[in-house]
Protein backbone atom coordinates (compact mmCIF):
# COMPACT_ATOMS: atom_id res chain seq x y z
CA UNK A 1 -41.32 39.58 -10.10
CA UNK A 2 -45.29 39.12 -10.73
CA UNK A 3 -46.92 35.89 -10.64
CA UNK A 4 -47.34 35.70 -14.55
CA UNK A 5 -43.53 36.63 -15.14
CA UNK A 6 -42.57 34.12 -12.45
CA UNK A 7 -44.72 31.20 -14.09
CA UNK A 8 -43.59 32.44 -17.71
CA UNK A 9 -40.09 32.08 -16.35
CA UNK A 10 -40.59 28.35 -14.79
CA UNK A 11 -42.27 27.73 -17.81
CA UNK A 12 -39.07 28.33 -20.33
CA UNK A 13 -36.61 26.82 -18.02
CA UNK A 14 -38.04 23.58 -16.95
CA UNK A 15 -37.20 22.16 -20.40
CA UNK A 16 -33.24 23.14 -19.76
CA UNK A 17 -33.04 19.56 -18.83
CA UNK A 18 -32.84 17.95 -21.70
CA UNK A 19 -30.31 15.66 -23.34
CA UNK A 20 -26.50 16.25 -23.13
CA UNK A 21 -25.33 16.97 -25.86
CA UNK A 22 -22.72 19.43 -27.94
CA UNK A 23 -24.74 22.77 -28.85
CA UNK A 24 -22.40 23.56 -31.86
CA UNK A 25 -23.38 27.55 -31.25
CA UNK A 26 -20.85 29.48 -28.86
CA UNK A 27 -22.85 29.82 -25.40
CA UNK A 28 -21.46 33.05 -25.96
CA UNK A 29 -24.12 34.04 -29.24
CA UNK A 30 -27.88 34.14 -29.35
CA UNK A 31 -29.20 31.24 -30.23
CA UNK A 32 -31.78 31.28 -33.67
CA UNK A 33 -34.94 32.92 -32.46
CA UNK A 34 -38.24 31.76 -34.26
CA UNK A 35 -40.79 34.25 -34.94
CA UNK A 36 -43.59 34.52 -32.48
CA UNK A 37 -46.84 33.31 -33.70
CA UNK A 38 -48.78 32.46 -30.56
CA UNK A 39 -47.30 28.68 -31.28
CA UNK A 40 -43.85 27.08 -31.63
CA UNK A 41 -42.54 27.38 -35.17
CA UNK A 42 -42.67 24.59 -37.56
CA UNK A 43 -40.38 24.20 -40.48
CA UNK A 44 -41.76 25.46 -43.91
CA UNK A 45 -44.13 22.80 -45.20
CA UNK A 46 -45.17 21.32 -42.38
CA UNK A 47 -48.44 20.70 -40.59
CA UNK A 48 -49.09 22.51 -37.44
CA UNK A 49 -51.74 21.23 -35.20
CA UNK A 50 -54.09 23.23 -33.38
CA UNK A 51 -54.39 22.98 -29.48
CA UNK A 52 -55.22 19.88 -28.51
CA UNK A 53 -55.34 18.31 -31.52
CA UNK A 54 -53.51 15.07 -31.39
CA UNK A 55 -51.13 13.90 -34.17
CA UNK A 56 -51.17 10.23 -36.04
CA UNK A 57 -47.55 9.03 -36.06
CA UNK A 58 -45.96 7.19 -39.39
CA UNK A 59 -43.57 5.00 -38.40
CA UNK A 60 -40.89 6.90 -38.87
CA UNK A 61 -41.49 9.80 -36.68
CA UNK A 62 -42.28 7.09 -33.78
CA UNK A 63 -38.85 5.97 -34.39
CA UNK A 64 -37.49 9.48 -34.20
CA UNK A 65 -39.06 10.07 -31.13
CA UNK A 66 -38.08 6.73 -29.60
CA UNK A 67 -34.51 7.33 -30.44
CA UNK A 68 -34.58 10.72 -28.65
CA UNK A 69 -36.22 8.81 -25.94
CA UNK A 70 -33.82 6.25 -25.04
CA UNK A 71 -31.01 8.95 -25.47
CA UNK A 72 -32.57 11.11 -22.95
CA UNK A 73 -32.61 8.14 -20.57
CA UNK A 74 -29.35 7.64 -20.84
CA UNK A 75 -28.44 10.53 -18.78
CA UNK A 76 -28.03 10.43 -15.13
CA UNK A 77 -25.79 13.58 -14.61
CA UNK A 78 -24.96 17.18 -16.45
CA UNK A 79 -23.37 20.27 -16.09
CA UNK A 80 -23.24 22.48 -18.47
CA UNK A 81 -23.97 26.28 -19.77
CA UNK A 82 -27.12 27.64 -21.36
CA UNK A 83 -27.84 31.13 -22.79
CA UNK A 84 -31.58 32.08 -22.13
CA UNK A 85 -33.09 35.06 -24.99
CA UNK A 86 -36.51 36.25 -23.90
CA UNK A 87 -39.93 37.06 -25.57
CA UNK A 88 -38.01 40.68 -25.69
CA UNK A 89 -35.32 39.45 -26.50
CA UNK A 90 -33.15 40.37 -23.47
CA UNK A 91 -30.08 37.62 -23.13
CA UNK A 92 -29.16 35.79 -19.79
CA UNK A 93 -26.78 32.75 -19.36
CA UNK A 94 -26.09 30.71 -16.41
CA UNK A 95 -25.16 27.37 -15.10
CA UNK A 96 -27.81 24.56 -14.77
CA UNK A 97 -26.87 20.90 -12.95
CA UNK A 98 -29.12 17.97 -13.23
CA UNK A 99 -28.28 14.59 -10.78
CA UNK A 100 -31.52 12.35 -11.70
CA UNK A 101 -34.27 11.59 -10.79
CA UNK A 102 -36.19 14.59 -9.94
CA UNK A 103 -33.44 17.04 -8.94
CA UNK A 104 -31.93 19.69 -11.50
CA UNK A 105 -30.53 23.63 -10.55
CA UNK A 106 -30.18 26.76 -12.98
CA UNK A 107 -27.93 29.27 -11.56
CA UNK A 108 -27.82 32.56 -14.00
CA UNK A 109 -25.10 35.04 -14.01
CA UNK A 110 -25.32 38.24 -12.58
CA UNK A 111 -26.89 40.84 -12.87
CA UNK A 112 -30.18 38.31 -13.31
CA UNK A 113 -30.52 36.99 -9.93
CA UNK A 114 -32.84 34.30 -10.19
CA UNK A 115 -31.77 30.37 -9.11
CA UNK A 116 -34.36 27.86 -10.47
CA UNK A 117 -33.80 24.27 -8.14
CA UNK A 118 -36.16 20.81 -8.00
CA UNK A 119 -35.55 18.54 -5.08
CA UNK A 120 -37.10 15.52 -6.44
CA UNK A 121 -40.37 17.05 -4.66
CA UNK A 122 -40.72 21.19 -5.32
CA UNK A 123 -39.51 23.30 -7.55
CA UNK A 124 -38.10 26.47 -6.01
CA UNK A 125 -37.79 30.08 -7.88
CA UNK A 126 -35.46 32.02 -5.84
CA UNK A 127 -34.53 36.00 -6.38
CA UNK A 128 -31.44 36.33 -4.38
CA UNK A 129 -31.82 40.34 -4.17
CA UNK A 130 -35.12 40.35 -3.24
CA UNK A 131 -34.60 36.93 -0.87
CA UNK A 132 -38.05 35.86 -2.17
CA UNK A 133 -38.67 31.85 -3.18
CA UNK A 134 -41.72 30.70 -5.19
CA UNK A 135 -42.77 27.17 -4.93
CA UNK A 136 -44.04 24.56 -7.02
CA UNK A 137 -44.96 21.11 -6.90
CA UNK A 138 -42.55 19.16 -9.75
CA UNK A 139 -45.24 17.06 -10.47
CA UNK A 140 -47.53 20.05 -11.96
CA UNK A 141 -43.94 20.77 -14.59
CA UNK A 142 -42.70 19.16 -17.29
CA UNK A 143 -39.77 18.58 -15.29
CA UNK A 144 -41.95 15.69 -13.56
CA UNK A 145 -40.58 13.33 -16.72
CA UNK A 146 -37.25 15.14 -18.07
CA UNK A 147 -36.06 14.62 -14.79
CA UNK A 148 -36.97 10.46 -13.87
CA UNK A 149 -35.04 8.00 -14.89
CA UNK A 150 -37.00 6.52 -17.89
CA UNK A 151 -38.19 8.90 -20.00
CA UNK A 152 -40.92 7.87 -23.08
CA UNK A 153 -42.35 10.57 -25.34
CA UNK A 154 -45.01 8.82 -27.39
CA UNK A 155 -46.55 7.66 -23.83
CA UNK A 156 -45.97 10.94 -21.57
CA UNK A 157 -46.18 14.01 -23.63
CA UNK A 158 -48.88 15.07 -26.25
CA UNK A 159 -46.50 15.05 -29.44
CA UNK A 160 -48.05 17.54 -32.06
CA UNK A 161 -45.01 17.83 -34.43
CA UNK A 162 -42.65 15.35 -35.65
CA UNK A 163 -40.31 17.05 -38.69
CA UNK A 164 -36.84 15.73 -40.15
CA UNK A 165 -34.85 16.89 -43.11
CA UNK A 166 -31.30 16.94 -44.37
CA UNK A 167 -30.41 19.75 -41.08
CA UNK A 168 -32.35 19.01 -38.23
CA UNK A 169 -34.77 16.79 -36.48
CA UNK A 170 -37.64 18.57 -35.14
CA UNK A 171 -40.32 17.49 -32.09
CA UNK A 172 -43.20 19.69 -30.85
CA UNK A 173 -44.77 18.66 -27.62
CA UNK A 174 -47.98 20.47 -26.20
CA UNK A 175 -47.98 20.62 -22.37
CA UNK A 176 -51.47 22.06 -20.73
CA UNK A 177 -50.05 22.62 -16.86
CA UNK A 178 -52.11 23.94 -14.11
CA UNK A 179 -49.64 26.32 -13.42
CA UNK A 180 -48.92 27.23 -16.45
CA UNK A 181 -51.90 26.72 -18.65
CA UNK A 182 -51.34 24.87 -22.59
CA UNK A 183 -47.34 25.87 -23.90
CA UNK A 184 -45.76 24.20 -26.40
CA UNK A 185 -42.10 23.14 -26.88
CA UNK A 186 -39.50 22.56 -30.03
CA UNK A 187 -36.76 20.83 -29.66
CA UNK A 188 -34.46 21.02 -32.74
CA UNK A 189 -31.57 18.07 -32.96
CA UNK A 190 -28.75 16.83 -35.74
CA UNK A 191 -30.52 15.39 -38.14
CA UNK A 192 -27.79 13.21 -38.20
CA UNK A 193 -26.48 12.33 -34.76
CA UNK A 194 -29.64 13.91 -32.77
CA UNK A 195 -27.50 15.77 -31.30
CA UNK A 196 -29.52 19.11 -29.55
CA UNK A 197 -29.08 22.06 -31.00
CA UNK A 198 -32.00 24.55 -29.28
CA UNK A 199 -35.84 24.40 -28.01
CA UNK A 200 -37.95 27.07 -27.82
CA UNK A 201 -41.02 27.24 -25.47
CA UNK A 202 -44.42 29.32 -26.30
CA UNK A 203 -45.97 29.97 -23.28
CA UNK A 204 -49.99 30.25 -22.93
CA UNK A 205 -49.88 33.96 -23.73
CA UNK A 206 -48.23 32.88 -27.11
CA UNK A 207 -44.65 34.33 -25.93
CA UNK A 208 -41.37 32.61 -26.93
CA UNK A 209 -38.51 31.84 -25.31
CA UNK A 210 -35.14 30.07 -26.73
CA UNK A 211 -32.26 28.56 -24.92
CA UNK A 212 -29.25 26.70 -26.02
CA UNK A 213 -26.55 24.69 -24.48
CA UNK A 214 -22.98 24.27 -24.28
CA UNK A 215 -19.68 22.99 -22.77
CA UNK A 216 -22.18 19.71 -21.40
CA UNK A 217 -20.14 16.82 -19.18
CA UNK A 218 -22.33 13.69 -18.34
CA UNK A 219 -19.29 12.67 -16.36
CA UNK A 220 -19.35 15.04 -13.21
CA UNK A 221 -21.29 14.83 -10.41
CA UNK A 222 -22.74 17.92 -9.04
CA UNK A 223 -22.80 18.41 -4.75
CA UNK A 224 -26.17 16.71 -3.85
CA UNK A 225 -26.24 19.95 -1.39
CA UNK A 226 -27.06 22.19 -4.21
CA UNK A 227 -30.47 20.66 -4.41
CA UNK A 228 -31.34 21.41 -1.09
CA UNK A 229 -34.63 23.69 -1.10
CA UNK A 230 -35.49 25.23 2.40
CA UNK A 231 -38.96 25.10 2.78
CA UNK A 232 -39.57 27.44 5.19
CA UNK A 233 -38.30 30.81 3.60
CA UNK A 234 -41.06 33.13 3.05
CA UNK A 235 -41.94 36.01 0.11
């Protein structure tokens, strides 16, 4: 896999560790794919900011975003499925395990052989047919804050979207990453429970990918093992 495809990758999965919560989609069917416009999608109506611009919060999207806030702090451990559908729109699925803070593993189903795994330290992209490992320091991902214990929106991300209606409850962060350069990512949630529904990232190229979840337990506790990264395997 290239550089740009292996960063483009990192880039859509690093947000897989969001809240737990019921995807009401089968993990089996596509989730919705947005258009791609170079930019996450916003709902009809609503203001889109440009990159970099900053948005001015009424109270009741800082609300919004502190309630998704303190639910995402809430969880320690998940397993659960997701179902990854690319810029091309090829489909993978996999397993992803998250045991806060800092470590979190994406295993996808054959015939995709890639295993995406933070230690609390790296993140590792591993192609188990080519035995090749990419790493990256967590603190240059997203995953840096999805991942701690205590997660706060309005103070750690650049917010540029904040939408509700009678369906869902939209947030747009901008994240400009070393790594990855300036991407942007929608989560969608129940309007009326918040619970998650999808996100999509747009990568720096202006490329989106979507991912859902499904069959989520907060109660198990993955093998701390599986978050082992060895260091010393070379490309």
């Amino acid at each position: 896999m290239a550089a740009a495809g292996r960063a483009a990758l990192l880039g859509a999965l690093i947000w897989i560790s969001a809240p737990a919560l019921t995807f009401a989609q089968s993990a089996k069917d596509a989730p919705t794919r947005p258009s791609t416009t170079g930019q996450a999608a916003a709902p009809s109506g609503a203001k889109t900011m440009k990159p970099g611009e900053t948005l001015a919060l009424n109270e009741n999207q800082r609300a919004l975003i502190d309630r998704v806030s303190l639910y995402l702090s809430t969880i320690n451990t998940l397993v659960g499925d997701f179902v990854q559908v690319g810029p091309d729109g090829t489909k993978s699925a996999g397993q992803f395990y998250i045991f806060k803070p800092g470590r979190v593993r994406f295993e996808y189903d054959p015939p995709n052989p890639i295993d995406i795994t933070a230690d609390g330290r790296l993140v590792s992209v591993r192609n188990r047919n080519l035995d090749t490992q990419d790493l990256f320091p967590l603190s240059q991902t997203p995953l840096r804050f999805l991942l701690s214990e205590r997660i706060d929106l309005r103070r750690e991300t650049n917010i540029v979207g904040v939408y509700a209606d009678d369906i869902f409850a939209t947030i747009v962060i901008e994240e400009k990453q070393p790594l990855l350069g300036t991407s942007r990512l929608m989560m969608m949630f129940d309007a009326k429970n918040l619970q998650l529904k999808q996100w999509t990232v747009t990568d720096a190229q202006g490329f989106d990918t979507t991912v859902a979840v499904s069959n989520l337990d907060q109660s198990k506790r993955p093998d701390p093992a599986i978050f082992t990264i060895n260091t010393s395997k070379k490309n």
